[in-house]
C-alpha atoms as a PDB file:
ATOM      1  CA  UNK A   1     213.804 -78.727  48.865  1.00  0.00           C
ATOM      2  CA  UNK A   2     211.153 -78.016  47.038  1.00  0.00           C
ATOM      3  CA  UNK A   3     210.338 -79.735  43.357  1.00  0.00           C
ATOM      4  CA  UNK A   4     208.778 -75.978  42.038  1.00  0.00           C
ATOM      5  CA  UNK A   5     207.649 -72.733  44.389  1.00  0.00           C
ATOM      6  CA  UNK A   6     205.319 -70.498  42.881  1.00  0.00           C
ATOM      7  CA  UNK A   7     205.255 -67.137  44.591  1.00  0.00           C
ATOM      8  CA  UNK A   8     201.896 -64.611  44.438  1.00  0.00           C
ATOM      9  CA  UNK A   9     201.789 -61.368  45.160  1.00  0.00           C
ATOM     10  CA  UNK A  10     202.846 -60.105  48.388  1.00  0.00           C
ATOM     11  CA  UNK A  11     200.277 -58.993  51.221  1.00  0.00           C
ATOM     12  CA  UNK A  12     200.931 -55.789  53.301  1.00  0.00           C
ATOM     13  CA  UNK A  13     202.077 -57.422  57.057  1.00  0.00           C
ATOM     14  CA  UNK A  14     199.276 -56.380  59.244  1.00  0.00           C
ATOM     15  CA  UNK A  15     200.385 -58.189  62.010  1.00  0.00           C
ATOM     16  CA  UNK A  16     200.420 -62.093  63.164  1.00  0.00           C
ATOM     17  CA  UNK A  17     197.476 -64.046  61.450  1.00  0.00           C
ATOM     18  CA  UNK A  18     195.674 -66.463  63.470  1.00  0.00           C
ATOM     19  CA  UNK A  19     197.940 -69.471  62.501  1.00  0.00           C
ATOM     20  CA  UNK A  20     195.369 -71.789  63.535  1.00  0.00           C
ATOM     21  CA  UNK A  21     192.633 -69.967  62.166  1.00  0.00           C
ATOM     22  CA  UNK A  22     194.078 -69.822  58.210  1.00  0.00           C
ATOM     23  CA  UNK A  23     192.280 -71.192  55.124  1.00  0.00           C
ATOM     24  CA  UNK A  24     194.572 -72.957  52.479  1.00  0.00           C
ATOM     25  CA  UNK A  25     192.379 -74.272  48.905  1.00  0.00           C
ATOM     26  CA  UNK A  26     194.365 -76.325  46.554  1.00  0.00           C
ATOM     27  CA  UNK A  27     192.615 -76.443  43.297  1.00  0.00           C
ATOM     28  CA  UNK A  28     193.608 -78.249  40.627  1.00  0.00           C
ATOM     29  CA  UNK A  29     192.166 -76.808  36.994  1.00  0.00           C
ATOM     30  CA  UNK A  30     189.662 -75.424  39.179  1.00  0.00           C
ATOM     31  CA  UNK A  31     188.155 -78.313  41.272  1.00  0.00           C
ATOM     32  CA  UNK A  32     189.122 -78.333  44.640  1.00  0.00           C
ATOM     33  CA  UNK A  33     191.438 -81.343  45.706  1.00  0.00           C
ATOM     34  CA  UNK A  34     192.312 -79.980  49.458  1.00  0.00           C
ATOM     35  CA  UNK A  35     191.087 -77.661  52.215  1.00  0.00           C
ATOM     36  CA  UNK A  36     192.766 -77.133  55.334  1.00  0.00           C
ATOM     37  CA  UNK A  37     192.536 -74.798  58.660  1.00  0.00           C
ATOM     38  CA  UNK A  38     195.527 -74.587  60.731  1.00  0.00           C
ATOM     39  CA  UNK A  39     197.400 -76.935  58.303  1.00  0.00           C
ATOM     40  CA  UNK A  40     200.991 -75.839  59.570  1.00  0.00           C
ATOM     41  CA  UNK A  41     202.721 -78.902  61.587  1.00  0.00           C
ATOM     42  CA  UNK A  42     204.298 -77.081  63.122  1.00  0.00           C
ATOM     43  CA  UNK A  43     201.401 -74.915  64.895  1.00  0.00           C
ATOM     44  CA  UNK A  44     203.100 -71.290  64.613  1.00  0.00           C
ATOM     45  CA  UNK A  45     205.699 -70.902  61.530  1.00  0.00           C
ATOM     46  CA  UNK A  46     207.089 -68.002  63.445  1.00  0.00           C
ATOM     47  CA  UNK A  47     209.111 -69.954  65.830  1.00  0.00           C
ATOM     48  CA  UNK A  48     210.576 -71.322  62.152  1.00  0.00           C
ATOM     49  CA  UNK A  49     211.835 -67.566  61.023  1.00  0.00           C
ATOM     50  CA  UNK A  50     212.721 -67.228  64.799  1.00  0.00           C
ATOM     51  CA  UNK A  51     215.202 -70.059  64.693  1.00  0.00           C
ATOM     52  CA  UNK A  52     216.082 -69.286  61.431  1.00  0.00           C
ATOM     53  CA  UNK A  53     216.656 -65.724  61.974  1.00  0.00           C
ATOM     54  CA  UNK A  54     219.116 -66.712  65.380  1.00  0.00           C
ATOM     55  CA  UNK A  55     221.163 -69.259  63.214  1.00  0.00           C
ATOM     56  CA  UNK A  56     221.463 -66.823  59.850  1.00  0.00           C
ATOM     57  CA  UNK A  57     223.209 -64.185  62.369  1.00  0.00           C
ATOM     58  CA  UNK A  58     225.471 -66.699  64.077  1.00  0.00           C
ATOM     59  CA  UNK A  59     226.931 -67.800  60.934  1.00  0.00           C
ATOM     60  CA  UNK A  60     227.707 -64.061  59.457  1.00  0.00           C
ATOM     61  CA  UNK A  61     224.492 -64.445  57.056  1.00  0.00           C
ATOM     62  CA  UNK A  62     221.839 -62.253  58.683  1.00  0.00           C
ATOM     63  CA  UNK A  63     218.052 -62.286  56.974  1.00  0.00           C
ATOM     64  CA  UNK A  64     217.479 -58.930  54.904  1.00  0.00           C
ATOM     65  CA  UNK A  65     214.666 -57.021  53.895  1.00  0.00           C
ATOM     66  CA  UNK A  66     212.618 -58.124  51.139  1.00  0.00           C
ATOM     67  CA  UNK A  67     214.214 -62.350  51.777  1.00  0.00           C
ATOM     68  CA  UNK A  68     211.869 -65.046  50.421  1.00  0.00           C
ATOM     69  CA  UNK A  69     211.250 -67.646  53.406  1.00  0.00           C
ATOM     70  CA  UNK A  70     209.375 -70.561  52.809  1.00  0.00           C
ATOM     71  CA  UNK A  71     207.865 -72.458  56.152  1.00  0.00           C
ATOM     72  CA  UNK A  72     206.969 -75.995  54.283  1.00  0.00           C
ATOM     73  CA  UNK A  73     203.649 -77.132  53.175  1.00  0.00           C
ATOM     74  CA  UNK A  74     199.930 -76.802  54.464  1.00  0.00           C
ATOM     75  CA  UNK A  75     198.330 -79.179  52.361  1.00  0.00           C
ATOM     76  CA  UNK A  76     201.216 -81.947  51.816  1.00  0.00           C
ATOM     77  CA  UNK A  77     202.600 -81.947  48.817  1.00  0.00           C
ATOM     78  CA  UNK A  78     200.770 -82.580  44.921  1.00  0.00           C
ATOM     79  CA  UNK A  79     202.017 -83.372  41.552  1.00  0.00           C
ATOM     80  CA  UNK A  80     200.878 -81.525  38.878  1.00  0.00           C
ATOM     81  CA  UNK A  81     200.426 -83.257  35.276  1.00  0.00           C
ATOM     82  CA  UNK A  82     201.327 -81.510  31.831  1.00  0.00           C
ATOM     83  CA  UNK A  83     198.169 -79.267  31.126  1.00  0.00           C
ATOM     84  CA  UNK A  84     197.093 -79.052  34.422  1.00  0.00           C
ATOM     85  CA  UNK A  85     196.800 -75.166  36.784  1.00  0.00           C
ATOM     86  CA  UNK A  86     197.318 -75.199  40.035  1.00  0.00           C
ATOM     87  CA  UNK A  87     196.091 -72.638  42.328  1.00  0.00           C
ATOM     88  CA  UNK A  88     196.571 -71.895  45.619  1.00  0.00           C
ATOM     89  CA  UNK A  89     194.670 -69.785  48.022  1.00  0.00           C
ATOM     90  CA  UNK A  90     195.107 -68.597  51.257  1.00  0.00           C
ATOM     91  CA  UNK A  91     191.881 -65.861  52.058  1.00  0.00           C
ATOM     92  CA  UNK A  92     193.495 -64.187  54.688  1.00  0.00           C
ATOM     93  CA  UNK A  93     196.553 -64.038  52.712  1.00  0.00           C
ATOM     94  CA  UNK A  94     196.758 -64.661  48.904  1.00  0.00           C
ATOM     95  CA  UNK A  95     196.995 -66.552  46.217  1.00  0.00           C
ATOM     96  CA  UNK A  96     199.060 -68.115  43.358  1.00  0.00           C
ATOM     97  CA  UNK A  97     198.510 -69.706  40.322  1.00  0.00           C
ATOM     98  CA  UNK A  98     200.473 -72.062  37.885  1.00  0.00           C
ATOM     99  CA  UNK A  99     200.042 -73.803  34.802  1.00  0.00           C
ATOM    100  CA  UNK A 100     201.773 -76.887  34.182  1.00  0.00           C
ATOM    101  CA  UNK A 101     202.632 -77.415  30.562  1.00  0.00           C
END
């Protein structure tokens, strides 16, 4: 579902973040084209991996340790253009980088 997922670094868990509290900076070679707080639609992405978790186990394909989950965008979606970095920041939580060539 998505057209290219860039993954940073991992963060320690240290517990459920503020959802509606969180900081996410799109910048695009550097210049920032999008700040949100509390971005996710749908509030709390934990009732997402709660669902998800329930209906992996059902059907004989239980989450494991170390899974990549993705809970959908908090910016909406941008295209990136030959040349161009993307970077995107959480504070609380991270960051990742890509350049588009």
């Amino acid at each position: 579902m998505h057209g290219a997922l860039v993954v940073g670094d991992s963060t320690p868990w240290r517990g459920p973040p503020q959802w509606e509290s969180i900081v996410a900076i799109v910048r695009r070679d550097g210049e920032v084209v999008k700040e949100t707080r509390g971005g996710h639609p749908l509030g709390d992405p934990q009732y997402l991996l709660g669902w998800l978790a329930r209906h992996a186990a059902q059907s004989g394909a239980p989450l494991a340790a170390g899974g990549l989950i993705t809970a959908g965008t908090w910016t909406g979606v941008f295209e990136a253009r030959p040349g161009e970095t993307i970077d995107v920041e959480f504070p609380a939580l991270g960051r990742a980088s890509a350049r588009f060539d």
